[in-house]
C-alpha atoms as a PDB file:
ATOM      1  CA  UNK A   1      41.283  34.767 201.969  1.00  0.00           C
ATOM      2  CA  UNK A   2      41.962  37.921 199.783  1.00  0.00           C
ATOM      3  CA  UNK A   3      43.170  40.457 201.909  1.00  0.00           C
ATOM      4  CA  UNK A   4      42.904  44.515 199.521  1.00  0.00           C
ATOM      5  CA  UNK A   5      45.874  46.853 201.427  1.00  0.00           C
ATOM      6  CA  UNK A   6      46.211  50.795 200.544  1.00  0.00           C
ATOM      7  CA  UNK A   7      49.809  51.244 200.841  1.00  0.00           C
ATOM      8  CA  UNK A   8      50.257  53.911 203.519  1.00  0.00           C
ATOM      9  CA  UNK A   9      51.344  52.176 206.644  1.00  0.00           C
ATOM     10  CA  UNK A  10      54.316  52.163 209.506  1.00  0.00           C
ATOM     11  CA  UNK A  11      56.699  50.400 207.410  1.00  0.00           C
ATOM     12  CA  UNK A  12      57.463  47.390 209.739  1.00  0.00           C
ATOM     13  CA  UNK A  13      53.791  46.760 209.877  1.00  0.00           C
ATOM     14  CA  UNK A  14      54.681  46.693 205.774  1.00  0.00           C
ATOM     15  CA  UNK A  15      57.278  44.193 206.155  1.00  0.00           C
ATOM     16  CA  UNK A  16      54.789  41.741 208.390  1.00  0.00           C
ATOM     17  CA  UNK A  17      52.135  42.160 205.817  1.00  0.00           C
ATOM     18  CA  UNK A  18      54.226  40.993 203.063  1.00  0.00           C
ATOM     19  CA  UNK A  19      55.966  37.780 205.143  1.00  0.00           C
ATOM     20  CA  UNK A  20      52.360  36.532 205.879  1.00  0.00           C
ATOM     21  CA  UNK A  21      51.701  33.311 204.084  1.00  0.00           C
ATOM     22  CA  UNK A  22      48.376  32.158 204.128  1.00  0.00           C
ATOM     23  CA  UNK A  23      46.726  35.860 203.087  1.00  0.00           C
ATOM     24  CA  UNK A  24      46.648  36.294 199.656  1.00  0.00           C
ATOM     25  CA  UNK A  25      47.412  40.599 199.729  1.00  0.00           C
ATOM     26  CA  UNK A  26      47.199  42.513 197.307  1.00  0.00           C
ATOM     27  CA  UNK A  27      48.524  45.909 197.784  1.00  0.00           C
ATOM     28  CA  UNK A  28      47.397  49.089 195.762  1.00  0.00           C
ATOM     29  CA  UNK A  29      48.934  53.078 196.678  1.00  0.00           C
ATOM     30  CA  UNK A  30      45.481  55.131 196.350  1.00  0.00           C
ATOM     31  CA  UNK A  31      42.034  54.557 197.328  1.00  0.00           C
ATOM     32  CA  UNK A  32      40.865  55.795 193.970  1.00  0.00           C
ATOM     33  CA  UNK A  33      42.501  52.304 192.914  1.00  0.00           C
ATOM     34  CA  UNK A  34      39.706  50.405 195.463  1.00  0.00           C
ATOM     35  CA  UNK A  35      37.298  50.779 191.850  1.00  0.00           C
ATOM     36  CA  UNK A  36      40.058  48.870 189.387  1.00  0.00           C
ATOM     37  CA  UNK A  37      40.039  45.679 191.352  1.00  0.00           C
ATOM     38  CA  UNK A  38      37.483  42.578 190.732  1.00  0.00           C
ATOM     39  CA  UNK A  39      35.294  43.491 193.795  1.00  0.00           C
ATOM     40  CA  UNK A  40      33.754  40.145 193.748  1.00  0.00           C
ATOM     41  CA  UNK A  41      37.042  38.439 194.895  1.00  0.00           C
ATOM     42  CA  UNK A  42      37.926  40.609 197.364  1.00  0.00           C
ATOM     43  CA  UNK A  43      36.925  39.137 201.508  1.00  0.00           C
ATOM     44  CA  UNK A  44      38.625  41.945 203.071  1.00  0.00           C
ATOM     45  CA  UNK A  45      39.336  46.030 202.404  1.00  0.00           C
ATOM     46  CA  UNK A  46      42.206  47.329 204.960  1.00  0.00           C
ATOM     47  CA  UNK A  47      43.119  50.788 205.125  1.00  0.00           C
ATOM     48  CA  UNK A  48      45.601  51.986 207.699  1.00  0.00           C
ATOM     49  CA  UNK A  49      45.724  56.000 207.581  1.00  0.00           C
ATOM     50  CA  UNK A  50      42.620  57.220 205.530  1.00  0.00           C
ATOM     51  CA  UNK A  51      38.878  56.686 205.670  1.00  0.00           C
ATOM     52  CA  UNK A  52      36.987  56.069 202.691  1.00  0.00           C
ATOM     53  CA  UNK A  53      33.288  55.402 202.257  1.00  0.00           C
ATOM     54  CA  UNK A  54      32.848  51.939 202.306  1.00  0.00           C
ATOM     55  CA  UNK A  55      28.891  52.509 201.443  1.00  0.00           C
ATOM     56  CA  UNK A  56      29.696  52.354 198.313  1.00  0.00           C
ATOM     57  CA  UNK A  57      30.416  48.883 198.307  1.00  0.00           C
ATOM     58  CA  UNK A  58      27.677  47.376 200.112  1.00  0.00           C
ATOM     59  CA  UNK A  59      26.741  45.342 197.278  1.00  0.00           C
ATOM     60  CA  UNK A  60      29.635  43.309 197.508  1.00  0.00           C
ATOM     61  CA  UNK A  61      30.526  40.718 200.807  1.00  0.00           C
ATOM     62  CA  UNK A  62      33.531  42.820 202.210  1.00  0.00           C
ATOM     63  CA  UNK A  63      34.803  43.347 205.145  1.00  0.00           C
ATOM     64  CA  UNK A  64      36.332  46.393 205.757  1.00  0.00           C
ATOM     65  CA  UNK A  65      39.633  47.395 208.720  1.00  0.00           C
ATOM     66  CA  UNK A  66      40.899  50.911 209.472  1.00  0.00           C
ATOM     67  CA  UNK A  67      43.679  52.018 211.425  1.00  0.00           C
ATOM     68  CA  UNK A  68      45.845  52.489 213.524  1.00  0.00           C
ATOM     69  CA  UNK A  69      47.303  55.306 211.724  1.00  0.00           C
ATOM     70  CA  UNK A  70      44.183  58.068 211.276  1.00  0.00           C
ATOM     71  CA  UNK A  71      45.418  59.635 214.562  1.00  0.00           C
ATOM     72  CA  UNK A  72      46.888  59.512 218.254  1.00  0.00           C
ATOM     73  CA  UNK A  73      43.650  60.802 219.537  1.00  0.00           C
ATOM     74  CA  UNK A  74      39.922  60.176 218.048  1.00  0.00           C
ATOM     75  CA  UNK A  75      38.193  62.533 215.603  1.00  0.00           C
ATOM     76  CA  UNK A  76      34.409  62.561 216.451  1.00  0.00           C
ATOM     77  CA  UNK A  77      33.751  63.012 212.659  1.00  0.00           C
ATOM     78  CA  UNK A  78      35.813  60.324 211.368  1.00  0.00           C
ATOM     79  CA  UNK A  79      34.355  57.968 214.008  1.00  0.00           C
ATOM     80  CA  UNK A  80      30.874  58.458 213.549  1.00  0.00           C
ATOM     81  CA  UNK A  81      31.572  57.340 210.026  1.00  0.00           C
ATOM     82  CA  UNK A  82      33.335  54.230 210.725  1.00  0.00           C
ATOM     83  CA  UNK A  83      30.550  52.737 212.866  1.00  0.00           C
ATOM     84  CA  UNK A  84      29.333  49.777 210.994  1.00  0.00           C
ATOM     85  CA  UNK A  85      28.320  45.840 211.508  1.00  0.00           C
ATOM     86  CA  UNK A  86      31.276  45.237 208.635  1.00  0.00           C
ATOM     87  CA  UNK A  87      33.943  47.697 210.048  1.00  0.00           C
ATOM     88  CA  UNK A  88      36.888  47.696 212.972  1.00  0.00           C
ATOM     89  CA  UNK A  89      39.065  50.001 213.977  1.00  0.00           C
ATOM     90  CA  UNK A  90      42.305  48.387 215.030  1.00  0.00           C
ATOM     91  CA  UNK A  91      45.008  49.754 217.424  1.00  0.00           C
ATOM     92  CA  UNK A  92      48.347  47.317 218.074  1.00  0.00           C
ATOM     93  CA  UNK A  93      47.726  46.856 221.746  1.00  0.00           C
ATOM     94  CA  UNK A  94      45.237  46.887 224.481  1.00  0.00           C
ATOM     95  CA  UNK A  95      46.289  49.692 226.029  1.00  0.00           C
ATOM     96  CA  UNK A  96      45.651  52.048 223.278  1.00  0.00           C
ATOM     97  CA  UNK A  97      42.316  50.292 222.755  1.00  0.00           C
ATOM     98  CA  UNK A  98      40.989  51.294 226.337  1.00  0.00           C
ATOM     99  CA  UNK A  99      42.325  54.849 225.500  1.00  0.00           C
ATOM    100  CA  UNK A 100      40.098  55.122 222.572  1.00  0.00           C
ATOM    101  CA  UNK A 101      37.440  53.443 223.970  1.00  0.00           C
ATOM    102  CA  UNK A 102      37.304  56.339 226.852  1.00  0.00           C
ATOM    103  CA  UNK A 103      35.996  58.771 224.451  1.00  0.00           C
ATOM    104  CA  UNK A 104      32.456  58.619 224.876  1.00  0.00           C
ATOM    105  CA  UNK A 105      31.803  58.827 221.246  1.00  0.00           C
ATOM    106  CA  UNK A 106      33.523  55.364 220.828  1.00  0.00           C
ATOM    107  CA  UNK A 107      31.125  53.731 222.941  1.00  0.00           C
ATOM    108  CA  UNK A 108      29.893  51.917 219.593  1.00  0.00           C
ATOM    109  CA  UNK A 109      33.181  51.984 217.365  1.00  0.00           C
ATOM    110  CA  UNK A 110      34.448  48.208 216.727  1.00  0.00           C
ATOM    111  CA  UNK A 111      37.812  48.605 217.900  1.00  0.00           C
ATOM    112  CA  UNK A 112      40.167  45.522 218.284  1.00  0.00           C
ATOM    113  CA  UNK A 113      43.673  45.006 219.108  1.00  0.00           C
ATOM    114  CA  UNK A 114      45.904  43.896 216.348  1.00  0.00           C
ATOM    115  CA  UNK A 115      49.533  43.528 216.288  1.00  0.00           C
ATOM    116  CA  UNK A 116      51.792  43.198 213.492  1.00  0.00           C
ATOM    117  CA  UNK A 117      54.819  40.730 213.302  1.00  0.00           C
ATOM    118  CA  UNK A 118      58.261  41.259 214.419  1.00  0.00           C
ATOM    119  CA  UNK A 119      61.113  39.696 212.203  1.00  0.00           C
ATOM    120  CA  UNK A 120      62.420  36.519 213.940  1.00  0.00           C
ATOM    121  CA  UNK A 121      64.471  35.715 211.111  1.00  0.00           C
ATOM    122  CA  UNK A 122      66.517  38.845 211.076  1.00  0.00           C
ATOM    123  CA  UNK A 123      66.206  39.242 214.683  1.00  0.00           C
ATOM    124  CA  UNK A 124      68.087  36.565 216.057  1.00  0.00           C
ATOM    125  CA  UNK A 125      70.455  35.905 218.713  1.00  0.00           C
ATOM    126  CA  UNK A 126      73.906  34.966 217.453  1.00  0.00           C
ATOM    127  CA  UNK A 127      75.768  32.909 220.471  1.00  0.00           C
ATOM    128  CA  UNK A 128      78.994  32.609 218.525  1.00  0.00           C
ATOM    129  CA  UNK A 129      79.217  36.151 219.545  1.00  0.00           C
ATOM    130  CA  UNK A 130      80.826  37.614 222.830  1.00  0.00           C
ATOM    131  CA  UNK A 131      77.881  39.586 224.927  1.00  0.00           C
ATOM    132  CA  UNK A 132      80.418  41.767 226.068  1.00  0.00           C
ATOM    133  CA  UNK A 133      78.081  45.061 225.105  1.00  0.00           C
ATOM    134  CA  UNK A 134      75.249  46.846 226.932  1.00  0.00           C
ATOM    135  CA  UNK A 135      72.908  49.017 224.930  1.00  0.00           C
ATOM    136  CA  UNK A 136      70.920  52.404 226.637  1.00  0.00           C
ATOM    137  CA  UNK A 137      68.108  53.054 224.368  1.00  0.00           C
ATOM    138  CA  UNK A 138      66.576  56.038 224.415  1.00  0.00           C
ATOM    139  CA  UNK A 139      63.366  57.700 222.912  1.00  0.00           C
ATOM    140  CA  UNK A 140      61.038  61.262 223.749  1.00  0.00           C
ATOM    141  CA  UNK A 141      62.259  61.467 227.830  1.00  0.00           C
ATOM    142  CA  UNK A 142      63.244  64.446 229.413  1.00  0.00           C
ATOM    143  CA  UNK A 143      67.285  64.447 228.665  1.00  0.00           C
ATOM    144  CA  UNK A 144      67.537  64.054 232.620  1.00  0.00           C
ATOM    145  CA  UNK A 145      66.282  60.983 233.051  1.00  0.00           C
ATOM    146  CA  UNK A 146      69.065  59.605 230.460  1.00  0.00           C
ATOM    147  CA  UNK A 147      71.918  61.590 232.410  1.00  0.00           C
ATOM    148  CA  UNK A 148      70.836  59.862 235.649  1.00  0.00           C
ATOM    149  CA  UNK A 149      70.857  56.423 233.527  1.00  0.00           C
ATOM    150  CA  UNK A 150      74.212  56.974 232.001  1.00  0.00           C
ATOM    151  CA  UNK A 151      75.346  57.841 235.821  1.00  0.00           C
ATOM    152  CA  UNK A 152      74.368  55.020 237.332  1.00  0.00           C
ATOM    153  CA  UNK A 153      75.084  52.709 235.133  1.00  0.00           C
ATOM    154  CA  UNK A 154      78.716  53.623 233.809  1.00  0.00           C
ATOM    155  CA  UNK A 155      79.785  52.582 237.851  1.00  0.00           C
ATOM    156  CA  UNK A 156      78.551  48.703 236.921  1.00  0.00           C
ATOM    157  CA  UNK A 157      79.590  49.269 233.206  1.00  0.00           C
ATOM    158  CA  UNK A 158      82.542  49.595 230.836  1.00  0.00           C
ATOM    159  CA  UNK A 159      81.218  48.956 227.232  1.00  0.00           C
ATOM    160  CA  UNK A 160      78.034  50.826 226.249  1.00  0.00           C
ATOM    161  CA  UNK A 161      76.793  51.770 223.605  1.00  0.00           C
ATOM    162  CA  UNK A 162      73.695  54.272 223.002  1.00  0.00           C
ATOM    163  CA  UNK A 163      71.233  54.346 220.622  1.00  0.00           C
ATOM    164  CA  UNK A 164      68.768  57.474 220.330  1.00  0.00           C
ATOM    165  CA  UNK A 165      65.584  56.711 218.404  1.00  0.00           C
ATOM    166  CA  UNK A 166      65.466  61.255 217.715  1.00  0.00           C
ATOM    167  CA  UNK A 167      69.253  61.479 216.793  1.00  0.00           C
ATOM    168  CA  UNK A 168      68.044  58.405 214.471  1.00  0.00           C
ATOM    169  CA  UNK A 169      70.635  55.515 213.865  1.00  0.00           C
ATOM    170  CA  UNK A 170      70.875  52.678 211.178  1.00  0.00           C
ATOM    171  CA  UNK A 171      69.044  49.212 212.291  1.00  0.00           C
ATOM    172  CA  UNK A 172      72.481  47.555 210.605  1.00  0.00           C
ATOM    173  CA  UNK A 173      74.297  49.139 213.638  1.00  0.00           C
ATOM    174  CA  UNK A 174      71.463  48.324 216.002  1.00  0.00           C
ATOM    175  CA  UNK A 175      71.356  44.855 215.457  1.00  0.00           C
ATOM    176  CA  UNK A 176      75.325  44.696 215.324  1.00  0.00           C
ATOM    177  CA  UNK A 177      74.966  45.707 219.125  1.00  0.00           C
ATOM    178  CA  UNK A 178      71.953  44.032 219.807  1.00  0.00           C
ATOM    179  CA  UNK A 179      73.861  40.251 219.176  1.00  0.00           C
ATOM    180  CA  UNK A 180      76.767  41.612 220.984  1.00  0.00           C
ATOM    181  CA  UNK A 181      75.067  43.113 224.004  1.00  0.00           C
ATOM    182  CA  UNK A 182      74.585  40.635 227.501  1.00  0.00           C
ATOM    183  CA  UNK A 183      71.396  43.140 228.471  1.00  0.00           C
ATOM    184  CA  UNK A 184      69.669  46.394 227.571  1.00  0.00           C
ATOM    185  CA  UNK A 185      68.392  49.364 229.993  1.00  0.00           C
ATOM    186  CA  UNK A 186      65.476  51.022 228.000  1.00  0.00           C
ATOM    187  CA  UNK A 187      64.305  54.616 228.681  1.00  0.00           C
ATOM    188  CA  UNK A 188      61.012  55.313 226.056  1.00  0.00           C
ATOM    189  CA  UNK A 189      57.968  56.939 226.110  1.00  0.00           C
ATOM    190  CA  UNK A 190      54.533  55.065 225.454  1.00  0.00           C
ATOM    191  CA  UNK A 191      54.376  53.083 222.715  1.00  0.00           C
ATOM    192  CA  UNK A 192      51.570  51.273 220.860  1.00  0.00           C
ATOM    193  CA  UNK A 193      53.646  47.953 220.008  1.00  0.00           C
ATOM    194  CA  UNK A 194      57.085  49.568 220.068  1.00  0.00           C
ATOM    195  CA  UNK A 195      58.761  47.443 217.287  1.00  0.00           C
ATOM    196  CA  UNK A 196      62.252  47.997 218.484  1.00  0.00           C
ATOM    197  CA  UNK A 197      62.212  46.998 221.994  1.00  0.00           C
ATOM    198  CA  UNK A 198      60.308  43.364 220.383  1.00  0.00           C
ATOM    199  CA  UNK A 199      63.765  43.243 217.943  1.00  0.00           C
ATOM    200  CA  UNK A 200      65.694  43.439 220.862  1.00  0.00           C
ATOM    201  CA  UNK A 201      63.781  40.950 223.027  1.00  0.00           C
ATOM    202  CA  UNK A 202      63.794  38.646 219.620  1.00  0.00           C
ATOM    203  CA  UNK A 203      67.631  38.951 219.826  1.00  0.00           C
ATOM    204  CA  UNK A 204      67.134  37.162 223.412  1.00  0.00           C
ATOM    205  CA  UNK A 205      68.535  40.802 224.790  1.00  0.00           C
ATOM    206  CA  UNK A 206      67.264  41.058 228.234  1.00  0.00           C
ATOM    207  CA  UNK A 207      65.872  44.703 229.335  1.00  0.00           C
ATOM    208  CA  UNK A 208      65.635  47.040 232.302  1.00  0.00           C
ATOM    209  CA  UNK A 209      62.826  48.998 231.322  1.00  0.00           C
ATOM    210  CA  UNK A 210      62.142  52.793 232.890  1.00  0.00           C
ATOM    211  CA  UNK A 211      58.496  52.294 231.918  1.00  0.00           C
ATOM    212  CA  UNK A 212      56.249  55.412 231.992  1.00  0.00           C
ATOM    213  CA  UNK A 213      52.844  55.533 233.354  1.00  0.00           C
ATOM    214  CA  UNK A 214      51.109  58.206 231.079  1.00  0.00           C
ATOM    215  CA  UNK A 215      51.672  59.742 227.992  1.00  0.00           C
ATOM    216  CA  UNK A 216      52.633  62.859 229.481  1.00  0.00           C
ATOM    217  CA  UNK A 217      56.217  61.640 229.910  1.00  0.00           C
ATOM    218  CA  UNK A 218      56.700  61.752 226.476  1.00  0.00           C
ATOM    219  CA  UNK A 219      59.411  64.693 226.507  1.00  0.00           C
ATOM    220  CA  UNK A 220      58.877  67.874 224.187  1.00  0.00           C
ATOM    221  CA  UNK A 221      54.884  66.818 223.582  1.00  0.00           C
ATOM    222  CA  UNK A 222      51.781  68.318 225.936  1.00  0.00           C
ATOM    223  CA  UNK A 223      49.591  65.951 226.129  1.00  0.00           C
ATOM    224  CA  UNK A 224      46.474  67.363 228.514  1.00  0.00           C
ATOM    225  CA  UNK A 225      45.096  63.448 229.462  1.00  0.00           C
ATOM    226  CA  UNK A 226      46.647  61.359 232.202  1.00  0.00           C
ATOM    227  CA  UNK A 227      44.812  58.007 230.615  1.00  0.00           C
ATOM    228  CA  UNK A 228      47.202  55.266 231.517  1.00  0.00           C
ATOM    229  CA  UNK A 229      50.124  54.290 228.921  1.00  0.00           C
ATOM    230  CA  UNK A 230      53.293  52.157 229.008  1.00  0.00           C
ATOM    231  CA  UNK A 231      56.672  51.915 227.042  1.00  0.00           C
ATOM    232  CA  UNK A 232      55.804  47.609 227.336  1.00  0.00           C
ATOM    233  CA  UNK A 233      52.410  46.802 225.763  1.00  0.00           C
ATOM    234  CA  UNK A 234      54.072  43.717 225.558  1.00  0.00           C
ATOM    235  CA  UNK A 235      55.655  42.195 228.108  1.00  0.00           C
ATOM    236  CA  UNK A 236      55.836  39.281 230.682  1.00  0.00           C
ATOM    237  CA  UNK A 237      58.576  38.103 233.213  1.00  0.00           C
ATOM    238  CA  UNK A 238      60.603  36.329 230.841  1.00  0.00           C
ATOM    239  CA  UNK A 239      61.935  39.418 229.348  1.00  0.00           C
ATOM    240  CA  UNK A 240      63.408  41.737 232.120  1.00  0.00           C
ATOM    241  CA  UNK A 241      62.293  44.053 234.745  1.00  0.00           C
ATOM    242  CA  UNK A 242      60.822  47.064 235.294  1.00  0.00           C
ATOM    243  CA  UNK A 243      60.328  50.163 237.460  1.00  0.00           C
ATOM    244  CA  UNK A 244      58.601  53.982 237.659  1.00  0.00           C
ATOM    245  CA  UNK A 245      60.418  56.046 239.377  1.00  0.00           C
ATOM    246  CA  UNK A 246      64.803  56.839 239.403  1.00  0.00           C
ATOM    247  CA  UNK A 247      64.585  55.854 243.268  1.00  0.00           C
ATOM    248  CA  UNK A 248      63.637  52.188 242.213  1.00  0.00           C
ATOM    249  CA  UNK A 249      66.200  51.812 239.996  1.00  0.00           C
ATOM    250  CA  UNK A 250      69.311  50.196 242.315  1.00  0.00           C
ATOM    251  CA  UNK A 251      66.967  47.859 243.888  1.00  0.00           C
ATOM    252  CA  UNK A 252      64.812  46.885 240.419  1.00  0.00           C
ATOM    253  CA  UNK A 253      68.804  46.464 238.666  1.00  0.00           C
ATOM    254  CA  UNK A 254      70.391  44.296 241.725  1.00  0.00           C
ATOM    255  CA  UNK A 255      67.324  41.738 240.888  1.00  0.00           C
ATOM    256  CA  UNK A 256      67.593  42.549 237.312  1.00  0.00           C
ATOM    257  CA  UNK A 257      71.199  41.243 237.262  1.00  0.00           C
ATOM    258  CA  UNK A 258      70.881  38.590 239.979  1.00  0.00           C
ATOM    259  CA  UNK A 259      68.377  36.837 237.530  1.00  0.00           C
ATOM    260  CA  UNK A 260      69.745  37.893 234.101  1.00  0.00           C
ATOM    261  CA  UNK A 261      70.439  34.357 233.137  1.00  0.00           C
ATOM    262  CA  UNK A 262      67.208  33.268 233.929  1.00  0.00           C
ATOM    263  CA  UNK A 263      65.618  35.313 231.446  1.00  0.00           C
ATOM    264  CA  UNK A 264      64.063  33.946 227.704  1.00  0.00           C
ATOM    265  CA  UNK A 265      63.142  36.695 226.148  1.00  0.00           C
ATOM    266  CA  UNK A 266      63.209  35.586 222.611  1.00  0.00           C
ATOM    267  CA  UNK A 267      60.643  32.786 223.762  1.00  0.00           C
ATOM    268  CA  UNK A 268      58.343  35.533 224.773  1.00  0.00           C
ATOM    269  CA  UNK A 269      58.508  36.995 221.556  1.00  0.00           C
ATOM    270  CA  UNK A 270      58.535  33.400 219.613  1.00  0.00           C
ATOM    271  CA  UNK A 271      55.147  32.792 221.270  1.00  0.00           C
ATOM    272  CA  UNK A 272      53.113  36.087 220.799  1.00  0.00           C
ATOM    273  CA  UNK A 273      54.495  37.889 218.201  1.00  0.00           C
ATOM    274  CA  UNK A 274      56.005  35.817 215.166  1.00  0.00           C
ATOM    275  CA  UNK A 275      54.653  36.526 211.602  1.00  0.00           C
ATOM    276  CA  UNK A 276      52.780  33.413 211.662  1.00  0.00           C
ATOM    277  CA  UNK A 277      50.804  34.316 215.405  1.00  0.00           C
ATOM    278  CA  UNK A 278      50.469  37.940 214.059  1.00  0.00           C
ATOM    279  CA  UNK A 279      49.052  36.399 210.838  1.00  0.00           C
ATOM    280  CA  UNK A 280      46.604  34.013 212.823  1.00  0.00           C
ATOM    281  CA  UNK A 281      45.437  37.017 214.743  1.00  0.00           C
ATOM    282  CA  UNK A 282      44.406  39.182 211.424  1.00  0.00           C
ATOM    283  CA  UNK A 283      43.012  35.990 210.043  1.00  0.00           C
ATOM    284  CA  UNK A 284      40.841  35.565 213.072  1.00  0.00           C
ATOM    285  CA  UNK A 285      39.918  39.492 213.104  1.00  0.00           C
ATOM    286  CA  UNK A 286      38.821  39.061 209.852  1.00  0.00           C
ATOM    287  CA  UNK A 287      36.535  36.040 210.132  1.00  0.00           C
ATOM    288  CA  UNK A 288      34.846  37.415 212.692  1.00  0.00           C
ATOM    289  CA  UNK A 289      33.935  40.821 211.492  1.00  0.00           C
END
């Protein structure tokens, strides 16, 4: 299948693209470029962060996929235009799906989840090396919330190590810690896949996730909609636990740690969200456009 890609997408989503195997992708930097290629042998048009009018191609058999990237919330005027038999929208995860979907106007959009794949290879657990290490990640909460982590935790916990996703930080360094670390305590705000908590589960690092419950809790953003969102679009119980609220947190890290070597979180990962099952899952979308 010959998959056309404008190149103006989240740059792991890039990386995914380019380890697929049985998508033959061509990649080109500007729609304008759409009219240079040999129409005829293309099955599939994707374009992640612009709309373009695929009208103009209705002589040919294409399929055509936008998104995720056009914008957090709908545009009314860029949906109308993407409602088609031979169209999707897609968004990484469910969740952001049903947000979409409770604008009225996208009673009629074709919007499907797609995730992209995380990077097994490179994230890997290393067990010739000591988990002596806990990591605190934190991204967009109210500064707060990662005081009351730091002072919880630093009475269980000698070696830790922080990583802020806004101070930024190099992903060398990150998945240094990540092979030495024994667990993680994450402290984000919604996400739509949320690449770097998957690395870390892919490194078999188990996590205590403060999870929110609507985008709101993003800190430093008004957001005026309490739709539901999460931190863990995907999850299951073989990667950690979980909690809401600062007053859970003793009783959600007792069971965290009682169980800690009873968690496979790198299996989660191996069985959802591998290049090839990411691959499958575009392959599918595609077909059945």
């Amino acid at each position: 299948m010959n998959l056309l890609v404008i190149n103006k997408l989240h740059h792991k989503n890039l990386i995914a693209l380019k380890n697929y195997k049985n998508l033959n992708i061509k990649f080109i930097n500007y729609i304008r470029e759409i009219d240079d290629q040999d129409l005829n042998k293309i099955d599939c048009i994707y374009s992640p962060s612009e709309y373009f009018d695929y009208n103009k191609y209705k002589d040919y058999k294409i399929k055509f996929i936008f998104g995720p990237h056009f914008s957090v919330f709908p545009n009314i005027n860029v949906i109308n235009k993407l409602i088609s038999d031979n169209t999707v929208y897609v968004q990484p995860s469910d969740w952001v799906c049903h947000l979409w979907k409770s604008f009225s106007f996208c009673d009629k959009l074709n919007i499907r989840t797609l995730p992209f794949g995380v990077d097994t290879n490179k994230f890997i657990n290393d067990n010739k090396i000591k988990k002596d290490h806990i990591i605190i990640y934190y991204k967009s909460r109210h500064p707060n919330e990662l005081k009351q982590i730091i002072d919880f935790i630093k009475n269980c916990e000698k070696n830790i190590k922080i990583f802020s996703y806004n101070n930024k930080y190099k992903e060398e360094e990150y998945l240094k810690y990540l092979k030495k670390a024994k667990y993680g305590i994450w402290l984000g705000r919604h996400e739509s896949q949320g690449f770097a908590l998957q690395e870390a589960l892919s490194c078999n690092v188990p996590l205590l996730v403060w999870d929110v419950k609507t985008m709101k809790q993003e800190y430093g953003y008004c957001y005026n909609n309490d739709n539901y969102a999460t931190s863990i679009p995907y999850w299951d119980s073989n990667c950690g636990e979980f909690f809401y609220d600062y007053n859970e947190i003793e009783k959600t890290y007792n069971i965290f740690i009682s169980k800690i070597n009873d968690y496979t979180p790198r299996k989660y990962i191996l069985d959802n969200l591998t290049f090839e099952k990411c691959e499958d899952k575009l392959l599918n979308l595609i077909k059945n456009i």
